[in-house]
C-alpha atoms as a PDB file:
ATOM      1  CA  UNK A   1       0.000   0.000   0.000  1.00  0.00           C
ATOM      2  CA  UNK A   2       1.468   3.398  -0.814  1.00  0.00           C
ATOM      3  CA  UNK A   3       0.470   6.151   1.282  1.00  0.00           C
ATOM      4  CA  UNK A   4       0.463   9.479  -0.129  1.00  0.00           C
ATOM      5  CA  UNK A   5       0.720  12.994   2.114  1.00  0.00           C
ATOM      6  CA  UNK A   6       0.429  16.314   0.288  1.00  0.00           C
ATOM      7  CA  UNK A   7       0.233  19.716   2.918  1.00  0.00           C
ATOM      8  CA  UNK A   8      -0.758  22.448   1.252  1.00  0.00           C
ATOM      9  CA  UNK A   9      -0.973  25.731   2.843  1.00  0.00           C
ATOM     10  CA  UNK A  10      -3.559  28.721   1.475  1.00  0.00           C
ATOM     11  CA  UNK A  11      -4.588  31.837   2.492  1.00  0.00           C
ATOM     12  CA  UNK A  12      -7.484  33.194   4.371  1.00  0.00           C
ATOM     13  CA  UNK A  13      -9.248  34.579   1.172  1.00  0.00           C
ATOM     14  CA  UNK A  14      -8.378  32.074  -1.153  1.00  0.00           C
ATOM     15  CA  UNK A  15      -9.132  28.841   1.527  1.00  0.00           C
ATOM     16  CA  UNK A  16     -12.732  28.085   0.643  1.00  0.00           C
ATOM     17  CA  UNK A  17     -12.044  28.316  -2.770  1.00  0.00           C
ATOM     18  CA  UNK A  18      -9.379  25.741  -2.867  1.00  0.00           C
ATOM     19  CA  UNK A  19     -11.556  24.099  -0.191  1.00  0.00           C
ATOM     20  CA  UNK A  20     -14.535  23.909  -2.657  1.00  0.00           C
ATOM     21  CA  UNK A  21     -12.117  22.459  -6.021  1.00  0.00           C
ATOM     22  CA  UNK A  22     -10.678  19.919  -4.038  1.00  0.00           C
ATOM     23  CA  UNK A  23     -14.248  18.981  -2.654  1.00  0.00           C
ATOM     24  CA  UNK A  24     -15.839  18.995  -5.793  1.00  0.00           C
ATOM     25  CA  UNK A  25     -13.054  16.733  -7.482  1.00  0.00           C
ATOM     26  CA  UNK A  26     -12.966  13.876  -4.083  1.00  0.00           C
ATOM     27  CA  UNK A  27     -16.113  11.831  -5.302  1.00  0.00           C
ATOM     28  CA  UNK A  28     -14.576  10.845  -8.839  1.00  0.00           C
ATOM     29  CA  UNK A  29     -11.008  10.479  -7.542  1.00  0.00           C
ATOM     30  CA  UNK A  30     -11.957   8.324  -4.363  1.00  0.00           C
ATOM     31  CA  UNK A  31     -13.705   5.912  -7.599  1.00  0.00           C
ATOM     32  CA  UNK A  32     -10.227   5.455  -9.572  1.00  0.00           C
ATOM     33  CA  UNK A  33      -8.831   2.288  -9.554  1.00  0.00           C
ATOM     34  CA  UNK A  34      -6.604   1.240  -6.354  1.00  0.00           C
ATOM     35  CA  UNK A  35      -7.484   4.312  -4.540  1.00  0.00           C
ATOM     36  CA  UNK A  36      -8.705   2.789  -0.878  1.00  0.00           C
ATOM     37  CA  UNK A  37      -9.049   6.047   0.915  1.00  0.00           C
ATOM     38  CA  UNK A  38      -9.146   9.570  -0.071  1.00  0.00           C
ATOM     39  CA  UNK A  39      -9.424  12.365   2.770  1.00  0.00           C
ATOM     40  CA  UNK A  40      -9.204  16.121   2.870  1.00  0.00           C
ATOM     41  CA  UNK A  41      -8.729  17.741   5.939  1.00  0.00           C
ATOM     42  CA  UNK A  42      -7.830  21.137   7.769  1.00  0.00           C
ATOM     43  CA  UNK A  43      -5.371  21.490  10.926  1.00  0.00           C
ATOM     44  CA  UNK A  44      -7.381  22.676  13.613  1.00  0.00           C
ATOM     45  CA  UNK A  45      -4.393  24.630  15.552  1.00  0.00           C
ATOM     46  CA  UNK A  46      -3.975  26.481  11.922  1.00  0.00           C
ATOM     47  CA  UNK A  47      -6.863  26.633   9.606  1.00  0.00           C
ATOM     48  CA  UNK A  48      -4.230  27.609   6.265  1.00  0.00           C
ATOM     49  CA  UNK A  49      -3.267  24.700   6.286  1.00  0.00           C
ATOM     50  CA  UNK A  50      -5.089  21.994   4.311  1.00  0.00           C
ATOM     51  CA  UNK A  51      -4.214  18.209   3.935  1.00  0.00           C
ATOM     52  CA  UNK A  52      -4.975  15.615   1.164  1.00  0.00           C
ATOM     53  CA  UNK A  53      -4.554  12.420   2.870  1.00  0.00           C
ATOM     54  CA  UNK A  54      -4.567   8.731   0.215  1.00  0.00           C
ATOM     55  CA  UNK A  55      -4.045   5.633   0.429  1.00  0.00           C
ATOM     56  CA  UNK A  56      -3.574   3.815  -3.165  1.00  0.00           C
ATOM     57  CA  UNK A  57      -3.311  -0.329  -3.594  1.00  0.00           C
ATOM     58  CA  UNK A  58      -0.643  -0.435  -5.985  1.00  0.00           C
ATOM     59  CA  UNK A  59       2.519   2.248  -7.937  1.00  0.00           C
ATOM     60  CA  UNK A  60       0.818   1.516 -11.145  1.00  0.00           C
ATOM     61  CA  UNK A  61      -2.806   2.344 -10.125  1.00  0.00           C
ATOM     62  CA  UNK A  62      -1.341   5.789  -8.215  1.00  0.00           C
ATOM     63  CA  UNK A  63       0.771   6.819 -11.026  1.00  0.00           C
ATOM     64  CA  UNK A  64      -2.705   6.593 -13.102  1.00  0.00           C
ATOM     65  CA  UNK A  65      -3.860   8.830 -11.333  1.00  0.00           C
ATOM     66  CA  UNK A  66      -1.204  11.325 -10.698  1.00  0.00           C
ATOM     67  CA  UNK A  67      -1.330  11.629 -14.850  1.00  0.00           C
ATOM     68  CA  UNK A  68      -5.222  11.743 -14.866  1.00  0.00           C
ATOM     69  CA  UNK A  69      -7.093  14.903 -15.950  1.00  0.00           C
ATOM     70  CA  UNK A  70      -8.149  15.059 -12.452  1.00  0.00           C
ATOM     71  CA  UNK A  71      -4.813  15.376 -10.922  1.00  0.00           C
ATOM     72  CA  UNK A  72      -4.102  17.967 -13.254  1.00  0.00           C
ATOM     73  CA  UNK A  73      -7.308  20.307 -12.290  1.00  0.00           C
ATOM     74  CA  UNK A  74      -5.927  19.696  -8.465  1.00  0.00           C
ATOM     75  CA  UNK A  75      -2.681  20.840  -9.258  1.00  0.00           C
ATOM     76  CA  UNK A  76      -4.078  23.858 -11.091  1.00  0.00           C
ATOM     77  CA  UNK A  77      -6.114  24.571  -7.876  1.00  0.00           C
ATOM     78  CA  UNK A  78      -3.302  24.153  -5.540  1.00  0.00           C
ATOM     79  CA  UNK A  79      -1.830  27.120  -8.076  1.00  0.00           C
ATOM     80  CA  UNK A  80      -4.133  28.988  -5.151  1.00  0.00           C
ATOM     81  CA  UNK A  81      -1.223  28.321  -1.955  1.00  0.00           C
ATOM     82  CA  UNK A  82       0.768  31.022  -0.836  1.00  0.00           C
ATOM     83  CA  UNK A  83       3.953  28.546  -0.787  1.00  0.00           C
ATOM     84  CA  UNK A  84       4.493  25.308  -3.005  1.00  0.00           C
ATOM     85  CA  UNK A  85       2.459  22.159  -1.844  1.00  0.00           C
ATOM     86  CA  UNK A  86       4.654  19.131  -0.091  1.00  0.00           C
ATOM     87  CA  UNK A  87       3.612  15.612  -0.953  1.00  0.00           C
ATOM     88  CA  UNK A  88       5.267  12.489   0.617  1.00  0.00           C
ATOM     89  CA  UNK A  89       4.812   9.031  -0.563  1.00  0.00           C
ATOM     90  CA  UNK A  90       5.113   6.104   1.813  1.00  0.00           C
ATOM     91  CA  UNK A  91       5.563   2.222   0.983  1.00  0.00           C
ATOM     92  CA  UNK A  92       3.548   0.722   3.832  1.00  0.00           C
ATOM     93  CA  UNK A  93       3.905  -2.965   4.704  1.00  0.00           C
ATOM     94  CA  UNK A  94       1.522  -5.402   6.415  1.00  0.00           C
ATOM     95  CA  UNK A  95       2.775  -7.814   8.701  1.00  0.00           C
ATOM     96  CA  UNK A  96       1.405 -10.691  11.149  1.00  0.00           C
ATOM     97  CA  UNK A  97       3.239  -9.164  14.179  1.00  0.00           C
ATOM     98  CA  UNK A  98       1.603  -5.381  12.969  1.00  0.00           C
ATOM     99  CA  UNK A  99      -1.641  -7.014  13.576  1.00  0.00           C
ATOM    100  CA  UNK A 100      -0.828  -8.858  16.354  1.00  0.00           C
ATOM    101  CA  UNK A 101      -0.165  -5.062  18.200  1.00  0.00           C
ATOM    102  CA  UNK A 102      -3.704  -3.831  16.245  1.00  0.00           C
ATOM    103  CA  UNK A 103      -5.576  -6.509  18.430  1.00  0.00           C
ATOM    104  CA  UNK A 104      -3.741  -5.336  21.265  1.00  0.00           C
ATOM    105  CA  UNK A 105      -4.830  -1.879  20.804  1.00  0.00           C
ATOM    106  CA  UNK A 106      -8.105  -2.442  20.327  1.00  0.00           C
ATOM    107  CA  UNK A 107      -8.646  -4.471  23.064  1.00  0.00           C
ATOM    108  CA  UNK A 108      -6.578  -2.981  26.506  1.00  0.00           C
ATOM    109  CA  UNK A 109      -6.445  -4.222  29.746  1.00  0.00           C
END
């Protein structure tokens, strides 16, 4: 599973117009192939900042969509920020002894 971070930060005026692109585009992009989870969120402690949050089964599926027409009218939003977005990709790995310590989490004591 790849694991994809991207922190944008906007300001005040232009927010809920990013806000409302990025909203508008979640529904299609959360449908692509190999995407698992899709989330858009807002830091609470600074409300400038703005986080796309994705989770994507496989490189092939996520580079798909990073050259989809979709991906290209978020990038145009994010022209929007007040300093360049950061994205981070992550290679996550599931293991019998990582869900051996979720069963232990959800069930303390």
């Amino acid at each position: 599973m790849i694991l994809v971070i991207t922190r944008m930060k906007i300001s005040a005026a232009k927010r809920l117009e990013l806000s409302q692109t990025i909203a508008s585009l979640l529904g299609f992009m959360r449908t692509e192939p190999g995407c698992r989870r899709l989330e858009f969120c807002q830091n609470v402690e600074n409300e400038d900042e703005l986080y796309l949050l994705e989770e994507w089964d496989t490189r092939e599926n996520l580079k798909t969509h990073l050259l989809s027409e979709r991906f290209r009218v978020l990038r145009g939003a994010m022209n929007l920020l007040r300093e360049p977005y950061e994205i981070q990709f992550h290679t996550l790995f599931h293991s019998s002894k990582l869900e051996d310590l979720k069963k232990l989490l959800s069930h303390p004591g």
